[in-house]
ModelCIF file with pLDDT and N, C-alpha, C, O atoms, coordinates in Angstrom:
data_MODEL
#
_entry.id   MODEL 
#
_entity.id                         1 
_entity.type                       polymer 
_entity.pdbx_number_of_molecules   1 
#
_entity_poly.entity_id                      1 
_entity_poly.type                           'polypeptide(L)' 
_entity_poly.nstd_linkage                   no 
_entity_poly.nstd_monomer                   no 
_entity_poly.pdbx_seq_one_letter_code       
;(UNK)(UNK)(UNK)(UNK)(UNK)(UNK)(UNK)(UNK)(UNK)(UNK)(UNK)(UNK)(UNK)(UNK)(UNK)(UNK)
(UNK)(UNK)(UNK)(UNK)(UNK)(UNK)(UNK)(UNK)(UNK)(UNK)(UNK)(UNK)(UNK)(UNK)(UNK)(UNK)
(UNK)(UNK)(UNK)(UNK)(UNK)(UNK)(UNK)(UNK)(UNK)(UNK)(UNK)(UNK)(UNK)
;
_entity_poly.pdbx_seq_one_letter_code_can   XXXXXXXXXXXXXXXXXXXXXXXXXXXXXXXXXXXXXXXXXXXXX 
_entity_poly.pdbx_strand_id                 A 
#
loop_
_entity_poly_seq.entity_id 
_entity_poly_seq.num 
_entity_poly_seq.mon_id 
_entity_poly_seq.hetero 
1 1  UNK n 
1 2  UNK n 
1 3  UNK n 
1 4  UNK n 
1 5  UNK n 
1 6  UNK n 
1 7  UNK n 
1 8  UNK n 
1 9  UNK n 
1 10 UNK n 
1 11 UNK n 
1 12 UNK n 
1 13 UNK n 
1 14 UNK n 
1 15 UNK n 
1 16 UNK n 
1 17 UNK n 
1 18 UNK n 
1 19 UNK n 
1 20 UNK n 
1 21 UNK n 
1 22 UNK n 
1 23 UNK n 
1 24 UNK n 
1 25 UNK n 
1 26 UNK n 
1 27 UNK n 
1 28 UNK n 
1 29 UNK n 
1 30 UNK n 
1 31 UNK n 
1 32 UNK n 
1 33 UNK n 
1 34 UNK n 
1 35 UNK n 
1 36 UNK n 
1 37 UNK n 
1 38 UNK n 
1 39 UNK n 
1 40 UNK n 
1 41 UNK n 
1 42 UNK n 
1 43 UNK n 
1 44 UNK n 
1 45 UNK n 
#
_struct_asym.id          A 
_struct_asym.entity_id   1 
#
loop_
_ma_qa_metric.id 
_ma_qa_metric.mode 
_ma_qa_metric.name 
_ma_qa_metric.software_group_id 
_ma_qa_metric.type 
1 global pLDDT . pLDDT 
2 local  pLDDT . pLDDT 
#
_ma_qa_metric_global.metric_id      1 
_ma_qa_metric_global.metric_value   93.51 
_ma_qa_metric_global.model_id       1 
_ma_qa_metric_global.ordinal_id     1 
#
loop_
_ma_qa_metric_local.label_asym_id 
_ma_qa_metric_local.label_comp_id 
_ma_qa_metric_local.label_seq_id 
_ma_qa_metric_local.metric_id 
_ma_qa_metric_local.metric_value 
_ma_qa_metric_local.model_id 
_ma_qa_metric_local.ordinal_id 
A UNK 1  2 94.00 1 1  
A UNK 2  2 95.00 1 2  
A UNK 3  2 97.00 1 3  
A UNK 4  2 98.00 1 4  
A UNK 5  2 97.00 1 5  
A UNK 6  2 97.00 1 6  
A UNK 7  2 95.00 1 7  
A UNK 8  2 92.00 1 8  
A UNK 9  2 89.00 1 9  
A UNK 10 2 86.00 1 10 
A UNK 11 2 86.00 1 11 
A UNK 12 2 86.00 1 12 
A UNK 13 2 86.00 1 13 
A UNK 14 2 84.00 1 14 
A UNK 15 2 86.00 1 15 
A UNK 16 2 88.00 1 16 
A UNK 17 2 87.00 1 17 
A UNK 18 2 86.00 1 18 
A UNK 19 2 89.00 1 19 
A UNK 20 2 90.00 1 20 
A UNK 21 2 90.00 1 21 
A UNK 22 2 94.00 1 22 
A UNK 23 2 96.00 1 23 
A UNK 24 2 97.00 1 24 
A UNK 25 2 98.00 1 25 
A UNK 26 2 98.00 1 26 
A UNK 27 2 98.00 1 27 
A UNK 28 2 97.00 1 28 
A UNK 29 2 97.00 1 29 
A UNK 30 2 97.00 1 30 
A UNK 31 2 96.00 1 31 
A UNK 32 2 96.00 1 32 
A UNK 33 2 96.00 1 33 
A UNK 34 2 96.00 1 34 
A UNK 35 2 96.00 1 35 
A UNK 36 2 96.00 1 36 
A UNK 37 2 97.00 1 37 
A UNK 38 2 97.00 1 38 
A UNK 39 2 98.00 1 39 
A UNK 40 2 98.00 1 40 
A UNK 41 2 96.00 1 41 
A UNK 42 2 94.00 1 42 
A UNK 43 2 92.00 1 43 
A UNK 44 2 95.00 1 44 
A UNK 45 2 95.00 1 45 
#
loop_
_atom_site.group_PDB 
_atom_site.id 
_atom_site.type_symbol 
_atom_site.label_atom_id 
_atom_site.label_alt_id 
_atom_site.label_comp_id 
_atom_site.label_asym_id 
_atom_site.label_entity_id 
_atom_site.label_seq_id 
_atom_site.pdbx_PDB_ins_code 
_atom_site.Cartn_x 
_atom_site.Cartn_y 
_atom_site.Cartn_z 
_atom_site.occupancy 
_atom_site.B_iso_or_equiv 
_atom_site.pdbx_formal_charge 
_atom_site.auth_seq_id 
_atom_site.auth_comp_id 
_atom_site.auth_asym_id 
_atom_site.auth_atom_id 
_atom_site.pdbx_PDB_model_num 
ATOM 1   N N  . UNK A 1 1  ? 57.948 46.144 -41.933 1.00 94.00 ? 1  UNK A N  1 
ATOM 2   C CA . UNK A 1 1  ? 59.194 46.391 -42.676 1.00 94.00 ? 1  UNK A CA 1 
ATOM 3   C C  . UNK A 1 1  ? 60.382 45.695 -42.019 1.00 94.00 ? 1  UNK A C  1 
ATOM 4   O O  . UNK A 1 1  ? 61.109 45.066 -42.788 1.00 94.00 ? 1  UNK A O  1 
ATOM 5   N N  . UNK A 1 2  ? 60.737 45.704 -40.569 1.00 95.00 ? 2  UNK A N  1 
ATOM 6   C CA . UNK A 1 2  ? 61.699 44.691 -39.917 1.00 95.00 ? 2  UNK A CA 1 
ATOM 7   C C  . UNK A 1 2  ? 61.315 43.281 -39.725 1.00 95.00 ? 2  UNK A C  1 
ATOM 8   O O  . UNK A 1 2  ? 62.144 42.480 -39.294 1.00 95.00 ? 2  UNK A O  1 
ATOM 9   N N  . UNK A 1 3  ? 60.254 42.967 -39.984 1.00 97.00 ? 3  UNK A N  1 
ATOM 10  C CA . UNK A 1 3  ? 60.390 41.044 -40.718 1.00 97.00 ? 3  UNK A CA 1 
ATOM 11  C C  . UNK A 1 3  ? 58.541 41.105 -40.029 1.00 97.00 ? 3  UNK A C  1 
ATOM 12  O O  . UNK A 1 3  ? 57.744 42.043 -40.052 1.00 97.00 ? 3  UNK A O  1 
ATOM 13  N N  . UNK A 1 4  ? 58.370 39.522 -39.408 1.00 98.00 ? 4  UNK A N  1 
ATOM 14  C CA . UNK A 1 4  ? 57.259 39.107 -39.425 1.00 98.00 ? 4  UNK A CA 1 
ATOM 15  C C  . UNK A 1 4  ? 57.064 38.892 -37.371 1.00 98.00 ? 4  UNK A C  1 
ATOM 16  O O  . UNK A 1 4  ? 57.424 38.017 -36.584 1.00 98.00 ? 4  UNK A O  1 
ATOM 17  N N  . UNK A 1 5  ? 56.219 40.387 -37.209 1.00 97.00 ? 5  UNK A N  1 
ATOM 18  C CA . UNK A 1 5  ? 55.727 40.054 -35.665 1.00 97.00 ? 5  UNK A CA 1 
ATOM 19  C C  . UNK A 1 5  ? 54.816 39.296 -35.141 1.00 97.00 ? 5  UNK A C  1 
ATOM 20  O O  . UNK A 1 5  ? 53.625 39.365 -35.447 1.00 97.00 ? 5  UNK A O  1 
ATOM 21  N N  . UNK A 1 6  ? 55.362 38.409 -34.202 1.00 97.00 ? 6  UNK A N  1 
ATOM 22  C CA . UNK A 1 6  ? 54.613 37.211 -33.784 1.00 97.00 ? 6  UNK A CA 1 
ATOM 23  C C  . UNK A 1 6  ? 54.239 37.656 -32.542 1.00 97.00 ? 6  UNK A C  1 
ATOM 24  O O  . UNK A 1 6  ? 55.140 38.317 -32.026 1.00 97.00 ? 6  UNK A O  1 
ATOM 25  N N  . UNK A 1 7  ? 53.260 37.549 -31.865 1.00 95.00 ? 7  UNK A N  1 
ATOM 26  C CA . UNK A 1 7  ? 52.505 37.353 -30.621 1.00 95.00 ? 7  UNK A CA 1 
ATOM 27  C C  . UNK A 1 7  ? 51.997 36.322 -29.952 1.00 95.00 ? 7  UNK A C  1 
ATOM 28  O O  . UNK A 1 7  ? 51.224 35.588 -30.567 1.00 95.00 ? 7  UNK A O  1 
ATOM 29  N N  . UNK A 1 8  ? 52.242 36.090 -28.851 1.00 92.00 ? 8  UNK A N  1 
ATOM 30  C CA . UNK A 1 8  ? 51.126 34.747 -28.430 1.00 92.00 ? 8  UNK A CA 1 
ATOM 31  C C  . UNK A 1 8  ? 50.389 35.329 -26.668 1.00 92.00 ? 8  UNK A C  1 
ATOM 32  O O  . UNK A 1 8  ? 50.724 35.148 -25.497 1.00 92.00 ? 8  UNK A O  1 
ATOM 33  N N  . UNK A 1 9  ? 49.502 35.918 -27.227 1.00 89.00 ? 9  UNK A N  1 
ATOM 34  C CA . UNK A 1 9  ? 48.834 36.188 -26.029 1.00 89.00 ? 9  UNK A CA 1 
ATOM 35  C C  . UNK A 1 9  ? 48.304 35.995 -25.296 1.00 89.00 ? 9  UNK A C  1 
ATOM 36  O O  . UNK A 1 9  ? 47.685 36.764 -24.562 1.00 89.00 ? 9  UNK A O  1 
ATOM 37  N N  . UNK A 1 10 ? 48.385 34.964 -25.281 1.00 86.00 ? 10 UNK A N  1 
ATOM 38  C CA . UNK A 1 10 ? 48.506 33.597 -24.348 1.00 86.00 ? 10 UNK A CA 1 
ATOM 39  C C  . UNK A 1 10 ? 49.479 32.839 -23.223 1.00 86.00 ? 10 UNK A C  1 
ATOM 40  O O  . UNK A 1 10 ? 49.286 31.904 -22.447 1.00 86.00 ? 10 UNK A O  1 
ATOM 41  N N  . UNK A 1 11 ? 50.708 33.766 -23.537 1.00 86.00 ? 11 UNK A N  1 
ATOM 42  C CA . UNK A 1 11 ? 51.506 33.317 -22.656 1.00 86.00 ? 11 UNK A CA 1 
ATOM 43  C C  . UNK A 1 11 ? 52.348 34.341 -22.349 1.00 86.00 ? 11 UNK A C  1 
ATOM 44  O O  . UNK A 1 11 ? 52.192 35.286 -23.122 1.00 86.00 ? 11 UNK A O  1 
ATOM 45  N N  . UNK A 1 12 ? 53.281 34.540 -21.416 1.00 86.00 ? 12 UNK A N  1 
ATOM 46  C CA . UNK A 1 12 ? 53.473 35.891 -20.603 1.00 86.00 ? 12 UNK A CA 1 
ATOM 47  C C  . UNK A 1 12 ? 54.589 36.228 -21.046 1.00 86.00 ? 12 UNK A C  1 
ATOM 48  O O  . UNK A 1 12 ? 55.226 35.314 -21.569 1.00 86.00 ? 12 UNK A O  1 
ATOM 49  N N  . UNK A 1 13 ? 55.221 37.571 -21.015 1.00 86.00 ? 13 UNK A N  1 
ATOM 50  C CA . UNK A 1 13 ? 56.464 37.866 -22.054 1.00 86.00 ? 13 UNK A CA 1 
ATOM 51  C C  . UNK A 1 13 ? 57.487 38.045 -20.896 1.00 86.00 ? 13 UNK A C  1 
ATOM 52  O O  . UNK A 1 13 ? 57.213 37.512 -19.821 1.00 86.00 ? 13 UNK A O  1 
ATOM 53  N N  . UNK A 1 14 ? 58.901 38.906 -21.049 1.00 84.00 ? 14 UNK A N  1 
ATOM 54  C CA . UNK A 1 14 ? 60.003 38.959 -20.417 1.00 84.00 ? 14 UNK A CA 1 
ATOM 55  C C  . UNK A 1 14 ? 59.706 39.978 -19.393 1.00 84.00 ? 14 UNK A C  1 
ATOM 56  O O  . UNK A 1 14 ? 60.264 39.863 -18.302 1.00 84.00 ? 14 UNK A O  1 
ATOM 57  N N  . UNK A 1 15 ? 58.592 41.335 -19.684 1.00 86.00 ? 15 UNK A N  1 
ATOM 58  C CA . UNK A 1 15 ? 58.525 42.378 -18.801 1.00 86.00 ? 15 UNK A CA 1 
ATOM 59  C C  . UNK A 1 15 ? 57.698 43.219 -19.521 1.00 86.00 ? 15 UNK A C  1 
ATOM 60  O O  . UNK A 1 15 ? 57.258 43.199 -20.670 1.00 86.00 ? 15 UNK A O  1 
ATOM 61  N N  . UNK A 1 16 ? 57.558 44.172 -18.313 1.00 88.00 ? 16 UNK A N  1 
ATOM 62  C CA . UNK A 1 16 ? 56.446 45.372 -18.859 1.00 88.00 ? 16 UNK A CA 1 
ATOM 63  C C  . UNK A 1 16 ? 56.649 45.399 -19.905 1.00 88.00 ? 16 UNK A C  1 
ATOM 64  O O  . UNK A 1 16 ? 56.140 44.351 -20.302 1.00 88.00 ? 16 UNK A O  1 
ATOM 65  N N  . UNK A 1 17 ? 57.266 46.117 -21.122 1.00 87.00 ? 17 UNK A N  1 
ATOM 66  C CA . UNK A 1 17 ? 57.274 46.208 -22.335 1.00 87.00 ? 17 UNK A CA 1 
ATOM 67  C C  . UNK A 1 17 ? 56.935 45.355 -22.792 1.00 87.00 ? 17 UNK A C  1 
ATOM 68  O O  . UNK A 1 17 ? 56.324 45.501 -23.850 1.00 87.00 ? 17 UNK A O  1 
ATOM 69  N N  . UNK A 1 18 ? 57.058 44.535 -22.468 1.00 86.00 ? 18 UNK A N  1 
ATOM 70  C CA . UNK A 1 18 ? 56.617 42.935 -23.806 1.00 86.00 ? 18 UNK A CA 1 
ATOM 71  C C  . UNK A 1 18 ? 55.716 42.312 -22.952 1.00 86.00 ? 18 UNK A C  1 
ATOM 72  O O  . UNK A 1 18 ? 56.145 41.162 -22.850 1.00 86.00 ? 18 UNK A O  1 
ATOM 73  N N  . UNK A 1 19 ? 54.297 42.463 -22.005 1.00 89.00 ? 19 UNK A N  1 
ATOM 74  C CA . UNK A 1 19 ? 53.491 41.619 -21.796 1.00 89.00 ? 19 UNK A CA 1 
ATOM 75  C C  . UNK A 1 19 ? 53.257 40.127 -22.306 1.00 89.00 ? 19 UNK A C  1 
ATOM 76  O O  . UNK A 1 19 ? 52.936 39.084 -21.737 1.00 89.00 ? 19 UNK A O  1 
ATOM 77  N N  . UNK A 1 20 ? 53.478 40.383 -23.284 1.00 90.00 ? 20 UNK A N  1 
ATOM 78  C CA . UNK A 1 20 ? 53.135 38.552 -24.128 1.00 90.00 ? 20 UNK A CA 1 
ATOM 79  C C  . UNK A 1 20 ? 54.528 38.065 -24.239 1.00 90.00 ? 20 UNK A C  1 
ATOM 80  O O  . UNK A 1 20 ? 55.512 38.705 -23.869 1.00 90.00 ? 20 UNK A O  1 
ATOM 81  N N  . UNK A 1 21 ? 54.545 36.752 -24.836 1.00 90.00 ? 21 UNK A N  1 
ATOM 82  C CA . UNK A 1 21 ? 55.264 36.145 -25.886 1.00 90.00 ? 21 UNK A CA 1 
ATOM 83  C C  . UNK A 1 21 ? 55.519 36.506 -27.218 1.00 90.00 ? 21 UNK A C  1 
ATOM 84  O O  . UNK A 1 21 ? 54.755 36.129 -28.107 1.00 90.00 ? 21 UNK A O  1 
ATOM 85  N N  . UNK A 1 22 ? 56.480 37.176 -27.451 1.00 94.00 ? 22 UNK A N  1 
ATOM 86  C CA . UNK A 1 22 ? 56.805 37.545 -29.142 1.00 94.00 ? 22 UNK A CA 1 
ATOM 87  C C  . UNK A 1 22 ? 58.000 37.739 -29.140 1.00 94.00 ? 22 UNK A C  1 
ATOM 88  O O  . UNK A 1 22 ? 58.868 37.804 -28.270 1.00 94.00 ? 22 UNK A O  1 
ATOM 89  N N  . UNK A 1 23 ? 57.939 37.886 -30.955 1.00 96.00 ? 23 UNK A N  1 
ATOM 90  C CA . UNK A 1 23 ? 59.517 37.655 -31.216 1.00 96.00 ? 23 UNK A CA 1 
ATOM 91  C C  . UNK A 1 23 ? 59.283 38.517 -32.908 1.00 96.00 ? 23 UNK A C  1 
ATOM 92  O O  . UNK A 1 23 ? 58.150 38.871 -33.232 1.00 96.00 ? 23 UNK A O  1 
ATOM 93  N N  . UNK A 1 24 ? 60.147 38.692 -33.580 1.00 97.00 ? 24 UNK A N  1 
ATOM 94  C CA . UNK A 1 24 ? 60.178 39.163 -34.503 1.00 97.00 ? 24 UNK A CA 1 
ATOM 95  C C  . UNK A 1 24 ? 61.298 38.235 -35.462 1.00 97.00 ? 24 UNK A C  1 
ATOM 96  O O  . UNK A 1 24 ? 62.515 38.182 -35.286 1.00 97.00 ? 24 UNK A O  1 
ATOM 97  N N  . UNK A 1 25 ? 60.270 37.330 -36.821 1.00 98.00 ? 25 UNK A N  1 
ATOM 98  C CA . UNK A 1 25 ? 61.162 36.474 -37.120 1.00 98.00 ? 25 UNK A CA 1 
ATOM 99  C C  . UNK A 1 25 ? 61.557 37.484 -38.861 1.00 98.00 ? 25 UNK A C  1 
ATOM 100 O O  . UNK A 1 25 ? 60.864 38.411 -39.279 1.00 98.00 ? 25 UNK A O  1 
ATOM 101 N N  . UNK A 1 26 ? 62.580 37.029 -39.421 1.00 98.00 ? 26 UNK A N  1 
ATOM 102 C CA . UNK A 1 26 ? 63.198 37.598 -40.757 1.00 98.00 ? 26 UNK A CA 1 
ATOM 103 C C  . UNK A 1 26 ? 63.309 36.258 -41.426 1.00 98.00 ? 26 UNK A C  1 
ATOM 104 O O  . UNK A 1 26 ? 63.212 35.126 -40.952 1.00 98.00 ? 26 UNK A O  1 
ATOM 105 N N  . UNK A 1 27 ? 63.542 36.685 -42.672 1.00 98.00 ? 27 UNK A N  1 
ATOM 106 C CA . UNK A 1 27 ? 63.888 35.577 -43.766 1.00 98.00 ? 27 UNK A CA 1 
ATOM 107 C C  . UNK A 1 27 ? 64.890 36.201 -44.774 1.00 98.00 ? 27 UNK A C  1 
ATOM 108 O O  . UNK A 1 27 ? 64.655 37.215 -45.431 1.00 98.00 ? 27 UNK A O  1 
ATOM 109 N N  . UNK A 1 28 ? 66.072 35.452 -44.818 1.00 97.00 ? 28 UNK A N  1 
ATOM 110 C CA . UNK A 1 28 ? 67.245 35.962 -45.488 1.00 97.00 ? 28 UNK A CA 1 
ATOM 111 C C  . UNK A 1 28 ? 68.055 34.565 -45.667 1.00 97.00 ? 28 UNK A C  1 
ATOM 112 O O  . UNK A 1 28 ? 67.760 33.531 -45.067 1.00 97.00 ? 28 UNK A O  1 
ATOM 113 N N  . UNK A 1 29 ? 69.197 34.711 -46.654 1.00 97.00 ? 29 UNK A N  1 
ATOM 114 C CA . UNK A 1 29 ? 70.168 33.412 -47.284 1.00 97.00 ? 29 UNK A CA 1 
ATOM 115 C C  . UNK A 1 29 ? 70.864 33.102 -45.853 1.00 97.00 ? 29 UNK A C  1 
ATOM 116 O O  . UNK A 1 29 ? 71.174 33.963 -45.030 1.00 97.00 ? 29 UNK A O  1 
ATOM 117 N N  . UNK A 1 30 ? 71.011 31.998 -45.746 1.00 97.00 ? 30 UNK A N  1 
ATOM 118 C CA . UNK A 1 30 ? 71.731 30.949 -44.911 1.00 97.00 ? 30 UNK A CA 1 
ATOM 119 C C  . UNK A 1 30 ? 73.435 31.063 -45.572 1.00 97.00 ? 30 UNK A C  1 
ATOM 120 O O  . UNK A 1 30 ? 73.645 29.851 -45.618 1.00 97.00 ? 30 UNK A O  1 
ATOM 121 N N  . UNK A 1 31 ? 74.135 31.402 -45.852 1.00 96.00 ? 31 UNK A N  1 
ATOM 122 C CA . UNK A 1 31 ? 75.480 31.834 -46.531 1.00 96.00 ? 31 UNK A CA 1 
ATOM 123 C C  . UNK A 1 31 ? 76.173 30.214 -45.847 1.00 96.00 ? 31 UNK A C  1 
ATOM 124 O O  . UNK A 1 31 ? 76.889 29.608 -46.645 1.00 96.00 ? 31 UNK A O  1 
ATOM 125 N N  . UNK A 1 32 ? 76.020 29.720 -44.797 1.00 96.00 ? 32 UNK A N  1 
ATOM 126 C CA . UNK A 1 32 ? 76.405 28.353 -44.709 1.00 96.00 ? 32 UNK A CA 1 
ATOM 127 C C  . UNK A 1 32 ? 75.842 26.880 -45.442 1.00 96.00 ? 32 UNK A C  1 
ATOM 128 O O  . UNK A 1 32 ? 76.469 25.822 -45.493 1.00 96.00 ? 32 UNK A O  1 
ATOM 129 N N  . UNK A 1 33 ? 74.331 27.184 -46.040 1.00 96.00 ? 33 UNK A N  1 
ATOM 130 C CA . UNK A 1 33 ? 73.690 26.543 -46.076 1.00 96.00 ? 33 UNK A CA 1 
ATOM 131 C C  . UNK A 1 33 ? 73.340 26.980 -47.805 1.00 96.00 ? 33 UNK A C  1 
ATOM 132 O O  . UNK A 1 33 ? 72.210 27.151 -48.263 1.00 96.00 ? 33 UNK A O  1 
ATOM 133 N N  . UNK A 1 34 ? 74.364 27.071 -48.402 1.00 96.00 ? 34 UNK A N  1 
ATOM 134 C CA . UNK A 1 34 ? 74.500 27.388 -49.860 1.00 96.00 ? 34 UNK A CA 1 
ATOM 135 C C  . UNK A 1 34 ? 73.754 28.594 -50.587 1.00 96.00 ? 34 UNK A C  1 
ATOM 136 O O  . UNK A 1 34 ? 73.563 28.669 -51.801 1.00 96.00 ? 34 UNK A O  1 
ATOM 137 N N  . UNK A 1 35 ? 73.344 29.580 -49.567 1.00 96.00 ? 35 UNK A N  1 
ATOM 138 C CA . UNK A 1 35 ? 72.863 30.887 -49.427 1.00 96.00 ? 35 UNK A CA 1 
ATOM 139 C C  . UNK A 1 35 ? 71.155 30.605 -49.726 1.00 96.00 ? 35 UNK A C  1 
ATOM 140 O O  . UNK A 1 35 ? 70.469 31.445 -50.308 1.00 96.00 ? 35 UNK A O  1 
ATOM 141 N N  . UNK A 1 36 ? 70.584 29.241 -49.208 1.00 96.00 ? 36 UNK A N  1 
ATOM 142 C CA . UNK A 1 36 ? 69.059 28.959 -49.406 1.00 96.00 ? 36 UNK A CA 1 
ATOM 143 C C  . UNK A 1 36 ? 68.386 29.815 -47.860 1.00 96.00 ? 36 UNK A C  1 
ATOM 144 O O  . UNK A 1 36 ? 68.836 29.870 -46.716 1.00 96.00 ? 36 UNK A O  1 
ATOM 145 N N  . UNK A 1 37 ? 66.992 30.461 -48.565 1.00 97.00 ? 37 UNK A N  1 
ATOM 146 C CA . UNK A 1 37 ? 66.355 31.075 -47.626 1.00 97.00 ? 37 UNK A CA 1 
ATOM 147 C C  . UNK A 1 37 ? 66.413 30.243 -46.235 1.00 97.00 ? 37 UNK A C  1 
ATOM 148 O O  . UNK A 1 37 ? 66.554 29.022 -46.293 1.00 97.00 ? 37 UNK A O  1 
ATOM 149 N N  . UNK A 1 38 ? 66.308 30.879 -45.027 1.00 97.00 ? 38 UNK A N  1 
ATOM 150 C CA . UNK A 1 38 ? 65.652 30.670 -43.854 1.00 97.00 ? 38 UNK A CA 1 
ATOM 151 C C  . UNK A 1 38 ? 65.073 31.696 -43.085 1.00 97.00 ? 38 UNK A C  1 
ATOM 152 O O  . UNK A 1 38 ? 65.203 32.919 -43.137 1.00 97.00 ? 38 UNK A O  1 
ATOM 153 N N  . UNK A 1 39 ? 64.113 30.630 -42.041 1.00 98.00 ? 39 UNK A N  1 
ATOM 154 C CA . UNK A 1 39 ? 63.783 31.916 -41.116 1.00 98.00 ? 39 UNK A CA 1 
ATOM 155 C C  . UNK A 1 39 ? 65.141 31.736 -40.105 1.00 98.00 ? 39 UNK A C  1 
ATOM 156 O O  . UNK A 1 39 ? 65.965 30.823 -40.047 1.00 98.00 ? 39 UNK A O  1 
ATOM 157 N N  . UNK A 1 40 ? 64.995 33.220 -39.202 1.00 98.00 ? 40 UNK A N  1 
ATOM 158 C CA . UNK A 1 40 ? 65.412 33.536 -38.065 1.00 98.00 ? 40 UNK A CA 1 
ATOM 159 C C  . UNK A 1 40 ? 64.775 34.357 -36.888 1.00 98.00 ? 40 UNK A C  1 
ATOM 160 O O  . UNK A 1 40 ? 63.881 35.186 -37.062 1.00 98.00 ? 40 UNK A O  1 
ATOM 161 N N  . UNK A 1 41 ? 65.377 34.011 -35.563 1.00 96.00 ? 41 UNK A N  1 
ATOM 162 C CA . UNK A 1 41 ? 64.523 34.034 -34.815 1.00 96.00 ? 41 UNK A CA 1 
ATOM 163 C C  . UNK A 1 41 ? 65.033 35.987 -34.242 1.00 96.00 ? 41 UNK A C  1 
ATOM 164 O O  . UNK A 1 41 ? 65.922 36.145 -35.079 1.00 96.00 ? 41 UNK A O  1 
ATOM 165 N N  . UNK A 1 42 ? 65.014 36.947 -33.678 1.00 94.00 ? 42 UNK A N  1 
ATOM 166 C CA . UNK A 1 42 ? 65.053 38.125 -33.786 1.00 94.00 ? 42 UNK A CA 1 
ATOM 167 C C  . UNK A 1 42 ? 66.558 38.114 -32.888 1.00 94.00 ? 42 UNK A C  1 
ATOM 168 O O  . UNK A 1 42 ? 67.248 39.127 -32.774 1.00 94.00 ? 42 UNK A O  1 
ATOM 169 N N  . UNK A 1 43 ? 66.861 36.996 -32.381 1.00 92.00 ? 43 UNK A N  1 
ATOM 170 C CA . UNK A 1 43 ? 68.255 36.799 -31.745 1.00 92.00 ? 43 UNK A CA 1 
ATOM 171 C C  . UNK A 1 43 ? 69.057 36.250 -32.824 1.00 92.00 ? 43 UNK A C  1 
ATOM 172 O O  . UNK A 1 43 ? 70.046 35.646 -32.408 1.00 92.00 ? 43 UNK A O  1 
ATOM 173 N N  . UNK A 1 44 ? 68.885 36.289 -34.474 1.00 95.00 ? 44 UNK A N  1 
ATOM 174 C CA . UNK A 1 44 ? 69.362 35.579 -35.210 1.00 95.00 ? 44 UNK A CA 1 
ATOM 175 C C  . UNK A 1 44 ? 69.389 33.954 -35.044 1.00 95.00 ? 44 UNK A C  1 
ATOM 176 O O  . UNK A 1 44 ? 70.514 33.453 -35.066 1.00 95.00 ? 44 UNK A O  1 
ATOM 177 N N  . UNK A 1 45 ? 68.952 33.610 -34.979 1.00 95.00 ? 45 UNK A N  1 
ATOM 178 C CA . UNK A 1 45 ? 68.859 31.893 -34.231 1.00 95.00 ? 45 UNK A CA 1 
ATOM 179 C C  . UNK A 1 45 ? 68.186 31.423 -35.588 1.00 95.00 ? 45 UNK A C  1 
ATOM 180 O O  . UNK A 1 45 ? 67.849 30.249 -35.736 1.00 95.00 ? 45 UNK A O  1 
#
């Protein structure tokens, strides 16, 4: 329900809680970019 969880367990995360690599990406209008979908990265990026 909060967007699309990515894992890569393969490579090592920030700390105990997050063992891996992941991120949680969303897809919503770009309001700069004439409100066309994008992804974003869970830091909004």
């Amino acid at each position: 329900a909060r967007g699309l969880v990515v894992r890569n367990y393969h490579a090592p995360g920030c700390c105990i809680d997050n063992p891996c690599a992941a991120d949680t990406i969303t897809c919503r209008p770009r309001h700069d970019d004439g409100d066309r979908l994008w992804f974003y990265t869970s830091w909004n990026h």
